[in-house]
Each structure stands twice: as structure tokens, then as C-alpha cells.
Protein backbone atom coordinates (compact mmCIF):
# COMPACT_ATOMS: atom_id res chain seq x y z
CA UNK A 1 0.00 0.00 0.00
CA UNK A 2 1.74 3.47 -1.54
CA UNK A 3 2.12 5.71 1.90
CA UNK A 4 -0.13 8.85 2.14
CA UNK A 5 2.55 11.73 1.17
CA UNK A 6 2.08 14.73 3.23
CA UNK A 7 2.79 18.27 1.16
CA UNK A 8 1.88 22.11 3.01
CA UNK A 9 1.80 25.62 1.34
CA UNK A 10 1.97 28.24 3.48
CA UNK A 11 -1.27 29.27 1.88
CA UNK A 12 -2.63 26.48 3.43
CA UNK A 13 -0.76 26.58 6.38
CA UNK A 14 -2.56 30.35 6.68
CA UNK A 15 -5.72 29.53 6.43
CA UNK A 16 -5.53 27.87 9.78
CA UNK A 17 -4.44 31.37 11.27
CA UNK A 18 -3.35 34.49 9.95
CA UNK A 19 -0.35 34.99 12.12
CA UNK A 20 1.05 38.74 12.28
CA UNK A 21 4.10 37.97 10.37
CA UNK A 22 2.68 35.91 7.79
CA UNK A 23 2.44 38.16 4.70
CA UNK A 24 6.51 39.23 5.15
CA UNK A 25 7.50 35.31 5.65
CA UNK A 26 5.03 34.37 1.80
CA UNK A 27 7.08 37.40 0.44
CA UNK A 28 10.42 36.01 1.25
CA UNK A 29 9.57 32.46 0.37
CA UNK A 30 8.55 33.87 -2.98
CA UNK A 31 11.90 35.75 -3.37
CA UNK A 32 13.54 32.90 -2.35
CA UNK A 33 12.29 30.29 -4.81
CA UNK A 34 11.60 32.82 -7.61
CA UNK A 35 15.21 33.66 -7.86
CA UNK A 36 16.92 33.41 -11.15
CA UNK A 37 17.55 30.01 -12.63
CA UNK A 38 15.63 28.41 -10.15
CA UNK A 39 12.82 25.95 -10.90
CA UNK A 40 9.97 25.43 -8.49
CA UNK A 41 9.77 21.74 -8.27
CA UNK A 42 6.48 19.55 -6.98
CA UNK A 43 6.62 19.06 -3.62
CA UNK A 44 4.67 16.04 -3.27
CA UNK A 45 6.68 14.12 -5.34
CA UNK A 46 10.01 15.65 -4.00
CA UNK A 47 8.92 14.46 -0.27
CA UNK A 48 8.10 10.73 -1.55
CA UNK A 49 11.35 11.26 -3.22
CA UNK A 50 12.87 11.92 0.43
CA UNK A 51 10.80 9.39 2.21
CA UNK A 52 12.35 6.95 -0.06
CA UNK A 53 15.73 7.68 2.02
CA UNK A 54 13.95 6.25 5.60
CA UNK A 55 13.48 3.29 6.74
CA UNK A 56 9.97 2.26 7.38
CA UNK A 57 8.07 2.30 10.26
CA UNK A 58 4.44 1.92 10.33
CA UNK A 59 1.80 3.99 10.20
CA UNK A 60 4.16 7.04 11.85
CA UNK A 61 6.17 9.27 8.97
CA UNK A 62 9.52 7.89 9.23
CA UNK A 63 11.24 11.32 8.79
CA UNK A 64 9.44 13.21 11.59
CA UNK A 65 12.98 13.94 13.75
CA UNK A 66 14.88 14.78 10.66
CA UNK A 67 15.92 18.30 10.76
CA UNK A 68 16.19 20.63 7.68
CA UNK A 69 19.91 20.31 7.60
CA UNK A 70 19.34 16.09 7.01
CA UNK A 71 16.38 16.61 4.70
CA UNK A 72 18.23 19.01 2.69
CA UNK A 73 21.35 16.52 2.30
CA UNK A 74 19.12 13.46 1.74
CA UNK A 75 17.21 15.27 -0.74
CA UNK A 76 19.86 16.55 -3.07
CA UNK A 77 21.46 12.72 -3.30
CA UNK A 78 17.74 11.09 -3.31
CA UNK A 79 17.19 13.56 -6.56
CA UNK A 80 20.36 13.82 -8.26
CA UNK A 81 22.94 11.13 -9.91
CA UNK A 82 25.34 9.71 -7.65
CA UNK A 83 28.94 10.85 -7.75
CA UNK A 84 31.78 9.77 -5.99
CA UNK A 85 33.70 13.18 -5.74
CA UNK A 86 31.59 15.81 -4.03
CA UNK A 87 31.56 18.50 -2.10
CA UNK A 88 28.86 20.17 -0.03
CA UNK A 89 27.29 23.47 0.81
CA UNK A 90 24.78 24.02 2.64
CA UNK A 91 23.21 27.97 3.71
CA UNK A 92 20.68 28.00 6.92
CA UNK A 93 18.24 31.28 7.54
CA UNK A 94 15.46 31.25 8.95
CA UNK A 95 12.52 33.46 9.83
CA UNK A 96 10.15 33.43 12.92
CA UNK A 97 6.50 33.19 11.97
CA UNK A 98 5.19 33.88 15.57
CA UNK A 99 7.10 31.72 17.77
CA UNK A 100 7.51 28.74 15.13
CA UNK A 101 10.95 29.19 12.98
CA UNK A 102 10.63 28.96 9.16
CA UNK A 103 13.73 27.51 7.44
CA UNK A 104 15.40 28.91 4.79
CA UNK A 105 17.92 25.87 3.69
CA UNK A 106 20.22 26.50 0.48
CA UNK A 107 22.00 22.84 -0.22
CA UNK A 108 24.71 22.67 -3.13
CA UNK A 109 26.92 19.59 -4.92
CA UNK A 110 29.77 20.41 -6.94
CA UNK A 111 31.07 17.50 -8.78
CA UNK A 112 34.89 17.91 -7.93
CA UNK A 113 35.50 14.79 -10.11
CA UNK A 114 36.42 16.16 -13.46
CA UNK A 115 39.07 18.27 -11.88
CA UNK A 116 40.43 15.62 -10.12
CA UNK A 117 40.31 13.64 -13.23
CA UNK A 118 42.63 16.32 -15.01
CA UNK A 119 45.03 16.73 -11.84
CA UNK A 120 45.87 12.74 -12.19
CA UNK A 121 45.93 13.01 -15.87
CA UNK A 122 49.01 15.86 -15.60
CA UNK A 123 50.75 13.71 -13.15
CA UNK A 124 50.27 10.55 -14.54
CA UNK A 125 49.63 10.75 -18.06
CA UNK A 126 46.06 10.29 -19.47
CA UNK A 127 46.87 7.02 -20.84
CA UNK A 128 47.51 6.15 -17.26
CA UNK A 129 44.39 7.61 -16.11
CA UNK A 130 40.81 6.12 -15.70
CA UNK A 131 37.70 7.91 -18.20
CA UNK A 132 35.72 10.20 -16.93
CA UNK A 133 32.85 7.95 -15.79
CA UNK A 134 35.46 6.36 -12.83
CA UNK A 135 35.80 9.98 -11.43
CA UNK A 136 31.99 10.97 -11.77
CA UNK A 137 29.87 13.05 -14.94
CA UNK A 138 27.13 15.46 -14.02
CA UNK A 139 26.38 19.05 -13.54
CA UNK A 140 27.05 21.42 -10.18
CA UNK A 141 23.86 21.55 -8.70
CA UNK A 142 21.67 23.69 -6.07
CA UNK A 143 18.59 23.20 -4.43
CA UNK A 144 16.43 25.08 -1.94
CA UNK A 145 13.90 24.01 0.21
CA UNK A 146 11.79 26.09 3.30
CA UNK A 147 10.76 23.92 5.96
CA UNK A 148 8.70 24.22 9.27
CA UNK A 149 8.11 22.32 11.65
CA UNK A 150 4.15 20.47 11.89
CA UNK A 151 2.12 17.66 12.05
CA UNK A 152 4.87 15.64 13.77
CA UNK A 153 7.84 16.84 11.64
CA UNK A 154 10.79 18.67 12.67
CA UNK A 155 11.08 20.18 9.07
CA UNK A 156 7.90 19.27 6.87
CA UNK A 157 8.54 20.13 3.23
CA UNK A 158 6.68 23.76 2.28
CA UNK A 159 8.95 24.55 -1.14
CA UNK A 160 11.26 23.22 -3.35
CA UNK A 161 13.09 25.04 -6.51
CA UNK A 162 16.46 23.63 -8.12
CA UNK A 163 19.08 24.86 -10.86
CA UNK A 164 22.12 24.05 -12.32
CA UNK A 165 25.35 25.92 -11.34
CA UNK A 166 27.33 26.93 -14.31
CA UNK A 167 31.00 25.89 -14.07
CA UNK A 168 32.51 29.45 -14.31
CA UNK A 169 30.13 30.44 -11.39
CA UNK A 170 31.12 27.65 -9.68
CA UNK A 171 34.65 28.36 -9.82
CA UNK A 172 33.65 31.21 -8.23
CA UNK A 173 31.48 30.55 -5.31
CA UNK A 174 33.03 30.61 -1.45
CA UNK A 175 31.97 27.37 0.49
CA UNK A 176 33.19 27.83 4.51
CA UNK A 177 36.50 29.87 3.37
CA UNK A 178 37.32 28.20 0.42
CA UNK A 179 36.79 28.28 -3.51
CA UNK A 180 33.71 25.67 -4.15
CA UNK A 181 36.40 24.18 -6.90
CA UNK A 182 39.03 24.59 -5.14
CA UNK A 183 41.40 20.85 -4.42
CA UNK A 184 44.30 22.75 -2.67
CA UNK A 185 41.20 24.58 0.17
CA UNK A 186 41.13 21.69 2.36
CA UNK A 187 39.74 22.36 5.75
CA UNK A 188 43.07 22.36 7.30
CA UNK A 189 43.99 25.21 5.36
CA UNK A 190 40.74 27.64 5.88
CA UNK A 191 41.11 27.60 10.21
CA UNK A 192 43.43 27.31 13.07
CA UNK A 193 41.66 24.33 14.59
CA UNK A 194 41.91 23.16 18.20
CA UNK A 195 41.28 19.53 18.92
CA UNK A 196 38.30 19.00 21.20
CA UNK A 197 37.23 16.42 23.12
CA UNK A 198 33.86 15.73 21.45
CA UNK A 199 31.83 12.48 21.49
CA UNK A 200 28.84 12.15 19.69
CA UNK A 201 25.56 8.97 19.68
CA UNK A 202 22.89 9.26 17.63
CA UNK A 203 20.74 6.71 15.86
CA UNK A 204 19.23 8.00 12.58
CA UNK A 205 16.42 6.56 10.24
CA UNK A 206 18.44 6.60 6.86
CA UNK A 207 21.19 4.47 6.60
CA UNK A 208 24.27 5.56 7.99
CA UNK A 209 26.44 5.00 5.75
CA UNK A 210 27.39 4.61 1.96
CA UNK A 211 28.39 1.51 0.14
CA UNK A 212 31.95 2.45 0.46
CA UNK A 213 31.56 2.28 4.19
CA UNK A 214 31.60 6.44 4.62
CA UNK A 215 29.13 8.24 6.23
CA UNK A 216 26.26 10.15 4.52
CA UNK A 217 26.39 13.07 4.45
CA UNK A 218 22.80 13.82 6.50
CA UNK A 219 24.59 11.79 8.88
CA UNK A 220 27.74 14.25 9.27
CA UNK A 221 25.26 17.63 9.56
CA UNK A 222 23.19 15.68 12.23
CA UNK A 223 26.27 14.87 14.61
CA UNK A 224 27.48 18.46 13.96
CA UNK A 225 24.02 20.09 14.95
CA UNK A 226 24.35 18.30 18.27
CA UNK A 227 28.02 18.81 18.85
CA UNK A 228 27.12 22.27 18.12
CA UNK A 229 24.53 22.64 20.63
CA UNK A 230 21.20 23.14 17.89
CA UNK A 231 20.20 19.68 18.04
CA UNK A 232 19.82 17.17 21.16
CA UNK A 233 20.53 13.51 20.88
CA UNK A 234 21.89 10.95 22.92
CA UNK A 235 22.05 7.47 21.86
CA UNK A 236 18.56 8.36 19.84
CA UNK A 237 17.43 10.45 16.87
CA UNK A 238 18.72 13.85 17.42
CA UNK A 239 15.73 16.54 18.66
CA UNK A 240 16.41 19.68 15.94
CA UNK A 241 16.01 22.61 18.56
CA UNK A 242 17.55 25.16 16.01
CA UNK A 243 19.94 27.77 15.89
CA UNK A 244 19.15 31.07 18.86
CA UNK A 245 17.44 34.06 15.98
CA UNK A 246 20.21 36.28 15.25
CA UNK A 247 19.26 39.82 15.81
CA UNK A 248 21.70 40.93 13.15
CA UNK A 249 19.63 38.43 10.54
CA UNK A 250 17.97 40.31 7.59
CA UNK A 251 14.76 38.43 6.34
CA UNK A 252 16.03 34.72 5.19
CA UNK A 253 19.54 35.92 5.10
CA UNK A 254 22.00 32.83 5.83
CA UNK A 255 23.36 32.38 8.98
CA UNK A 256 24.48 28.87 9.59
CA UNK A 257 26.62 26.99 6.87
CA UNK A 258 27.93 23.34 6.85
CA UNK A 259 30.42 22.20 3.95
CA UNK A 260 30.82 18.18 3.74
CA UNK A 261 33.83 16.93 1.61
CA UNK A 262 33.50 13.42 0.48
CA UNK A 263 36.31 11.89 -1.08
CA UNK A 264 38.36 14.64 -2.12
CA UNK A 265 41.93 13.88 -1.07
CA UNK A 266 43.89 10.75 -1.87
CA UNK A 267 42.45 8.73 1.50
CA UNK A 268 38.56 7.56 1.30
CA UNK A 269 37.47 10.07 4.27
CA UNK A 270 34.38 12.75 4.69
CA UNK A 271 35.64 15.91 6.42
CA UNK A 272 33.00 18.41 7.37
CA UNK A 273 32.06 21.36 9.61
CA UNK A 274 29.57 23.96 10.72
CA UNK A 275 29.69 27.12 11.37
CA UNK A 276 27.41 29.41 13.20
CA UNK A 277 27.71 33.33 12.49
CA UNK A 278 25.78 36.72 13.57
CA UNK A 279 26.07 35.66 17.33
CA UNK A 280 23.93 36.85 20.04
CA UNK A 281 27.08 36.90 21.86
CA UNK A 282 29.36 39.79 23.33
CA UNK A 283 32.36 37.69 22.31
CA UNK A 284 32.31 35.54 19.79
CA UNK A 285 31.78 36.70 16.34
CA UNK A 286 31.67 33.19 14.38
CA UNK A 287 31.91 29.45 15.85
CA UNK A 288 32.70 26.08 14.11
CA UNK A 289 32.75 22.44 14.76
CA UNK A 290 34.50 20.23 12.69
CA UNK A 291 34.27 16.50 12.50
CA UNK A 292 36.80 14.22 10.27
CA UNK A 293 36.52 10.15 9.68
CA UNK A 294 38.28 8.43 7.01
CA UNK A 295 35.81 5.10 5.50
CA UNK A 296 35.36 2.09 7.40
CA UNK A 297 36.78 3.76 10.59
CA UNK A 298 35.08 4.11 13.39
CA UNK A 299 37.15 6.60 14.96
CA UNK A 300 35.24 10.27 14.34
CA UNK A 301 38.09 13.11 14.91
CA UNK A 302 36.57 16.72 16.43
CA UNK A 303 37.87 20.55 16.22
CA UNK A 304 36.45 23.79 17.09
CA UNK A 305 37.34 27.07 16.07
CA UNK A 306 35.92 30.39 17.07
CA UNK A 307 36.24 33.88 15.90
CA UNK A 308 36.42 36.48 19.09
CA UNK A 309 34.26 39.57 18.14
CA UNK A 310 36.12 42.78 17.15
CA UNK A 311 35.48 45.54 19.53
């Protein structure tokens, strides 16, 4: 029996009350998903898309603790072509519709394969080099979604828009500090990280991990929310509390980024962080977590790295 796929507009979601904020939150979702090159996709058959990713459970929506940060990961690999070489972007705002938080998630995949493809080509010789299918073909991709949390869901599906990222844009798009493209901006390079002694359990509902024996990617955001204090979890699935509002936030303005890069160096390993900016904090300006595992470990290595606030 096909499952019941639940889909929300905030039109919908409005006629069930008229909230004081409501008409500035439609106007930003509209700016959001209208932008250029973007395509509004439909969201019913993007969430059974997604759904496809869990594990079932019965009569209860097996996604209902995933936050926006896991949706957004599992959706972009649930509705693209695998590839082996990626790396990962993802842009958090989010806007308070009385006291319920609409997300604002930006998730993009560059396909880093082609340029690793030519780097082992000029060192090894292209006749000494795999084809192009052994490193991974497809486009540079972005999708955004807005999410809220209702009926049971942590981040229930309200839009969805994709595009395609041309190559000389991509070559020209920051991701955490680094050039999107870039092979020599490894996270090592972007931050003076301090070693912290971070332990993280959480179950999840999607598999855990890849054929390859790496963790997915939703996987890596959801051990970073709770390391980072925006998600609770111990030993079960992770509770999405959310990032604090910034103050300094402008409409759906991005505030929170995670980067995720899978298989980018010569060892099979998935090195990722998150970073948290416009603090409510006297302090601190910026803050980051970053975790590091290499495939078929099981040790996961931490970091932090803050940015004091300039007085």
C-alpha cells in the first residue's frame, strides 16, 4: 500500500491562522524560490522522493525527527545522480513566523571529479588515467527548500526550486572559506583548529552509511548540529532545537553553513564542519565544529574554532 505523502503551502498553512508575520514570511519564500535560474519543483513528489531515504516504520512518517539540515542533504542525493567526488554546501536562515521558525535551507553539490580527473591526468599521463565515468559526470547543482516544523515533523517540506550551477560560477562561489572548486582549500587550510574532546551517539532513520563504508552526508550535519549545541541527541534520533534568531539576521539571510567533503583527497574520508555566524554573543563573532573520519573507521576526529568579536 503506496504511503499517504504529506505536502503544506503556506497558503494552506494560513488559512488555519493568519499569524502577524505571515504576509513578510510568503514574500520572502517567494523571493527565495523565484530567484533566477531556479525551478519550483512539486513538492509532493520531491517528499516521496525523500521518504524513499527512511526506513519504514508503520503507520508514523519515518522522517518526523529529521531536521532541515538532514532533509536538505538526503534530498539533493535522493534527486540527483550519484557521484563519488563531491563536495557540499549548505546555507541555513530562517525566519520566525510567531514563535515557530521557518527555514530557509540553500544545499549545493559540486562535482569535484572532473578536476580531479585532469590533476591525475598531468601527473600521470592520461593514458595512465581512468575515463571520466570512474571519477563521476554530471552538472554542479543547487537546491532550496523552506521547511517548518508540523504535524509531527521537525522540518515538513513547504517549497522546493532547483538549478544548475554553471561551471565558471562555480569556480567562483566561497563554500566555509574556500573556492567551491578549489582541491588545494582543504579544511586544514581555511582555520586554526583546536582539537576538542567531542563524542557524539545518535541513531538516525536513513542508513548511515554509503556503500563504500563512509558516512552520509545527512549523517555528518546531524552529529554536527548536536556537537554544536542546535540539536539534542543521545544514543537516539537527534531533537532539531535550532539555531538562537540572530538579531543581526535580515529576512532569510544565511546564517548557519555546513560544507561536507567526500572523497576529495587521496584517503577515502568525509571531512565536514559547521559554522554558526551573527552571534547573540558579546564575544564571539563566528563558531565552528569540525568533525573528520576516514571510510570504514570508526574513529570520528573533532575541532572547534571560534572567531572572538572585534570591539
Amino acid at each position: 500500500m503506496k504511503r499517504p505523502v504529506f505536502a503544506w503551502t503556506l497558503a494552506t498553512l494560513c488559512a488555519f491562522s493568519l499569524p502577524s508575520h505571515a504576509d513578510e514570511v510568503d514574500d520572502a519564500i517567494g523571493v527565495f524560490m523565484n530567484e533566477d535560474g531556479f525551478e519550483r519543483q512539486d513538492v509532493q513528489a520531491v517528499d516521496a522522493r525523500l521518504l524513499g531515504q527512511f526506513k519504514e516504520t508503520g503507520a508514523m512518517r519515518p522522517d518526523g525527527a529529521a531536521s532541515p539540515l538532514e532533509k536538505a542533504l538526503l534530498l539533493i542525493d535522493a534527486m540527483e545522480p550519484p557521484l563519488v567526488r563531491t563536495r557540499y554546501m549548505v546555507r541555513y536562515g530562517q525566519m520566525q513566523q510567531e514563535d515557530t521558525p521557518v527555514s530557509f535551507v540553500t544545499v549545493e553539490r559540486y562535482n569535484l571529479g572532473p578536476a580531479i580527473r585532469t590533476m591525475v591526468a598531468q601527473d600521470y599521463g592520461e593514458e595512465n588515467t581512468a575515463g571520466p565515468e570512474e571519477f563521476g559526470v554530471g552538472p554542479h547543482v543547487e537546491w532550496r527548500i523552506v521547511t517548518m516544523p508540523l504535524m509531527g515533523q521537525s522540518a515538513a517540506l513547504l517549497e522546493v526550486a532547483r538549478r544548475e550551477i554553471p561551471e565558471k560560477e562555480a569556480g567562483s562561489v566561497d563554500c566555509a572559506g574556500r573556492g567551491c572548486l578549489s582541491l588545494d582549500g582543504s579544511l586544514d587550510t581555511v582555520r586554526e583548529w583546536s582539537e576538542a574532546p567531542l563524542s557524539v551517539n545518535i541513531a538516525t532513520a536513513y542508513s548511515r552509511t554509503n556503500e563504500a563504508g563512509s558516512p552520509v552526508p545527512a549523517l555528518v550535519a546531524a552529529e554536527l548540529a548536536v556537537a554544536s549545541g542546535i540539536a539534542t541527541g543521545d544514543g537516539g534520533e537527534p531533537y532539531w532545537t535550532g539555531p538562537e534568531q540572530p538579531e543581526a539576521a535580515r529576512d532569510s539571510e544565511p546564517f548557519l553553513f555546513v560544507t561536507v567533503d567526500f572523497d576529495l583527497g587521496q584517503d577515502t574520508n568525509v571531512d565536514a564542519a559547521l559554522g554558526q555566524t551573527l552571534l547573540n554573543d558579546d564575544s564571539l563573532a563566528e563558531t565552528w565544529i569540525r568533525r573528520n573520519q576516514f571510510a570504514g573507521a570508526e574513529d570520528v576526529y573533532w575541532f572547534t574554532f571560534n572567531t572572538e568579536r572585534t570591539r
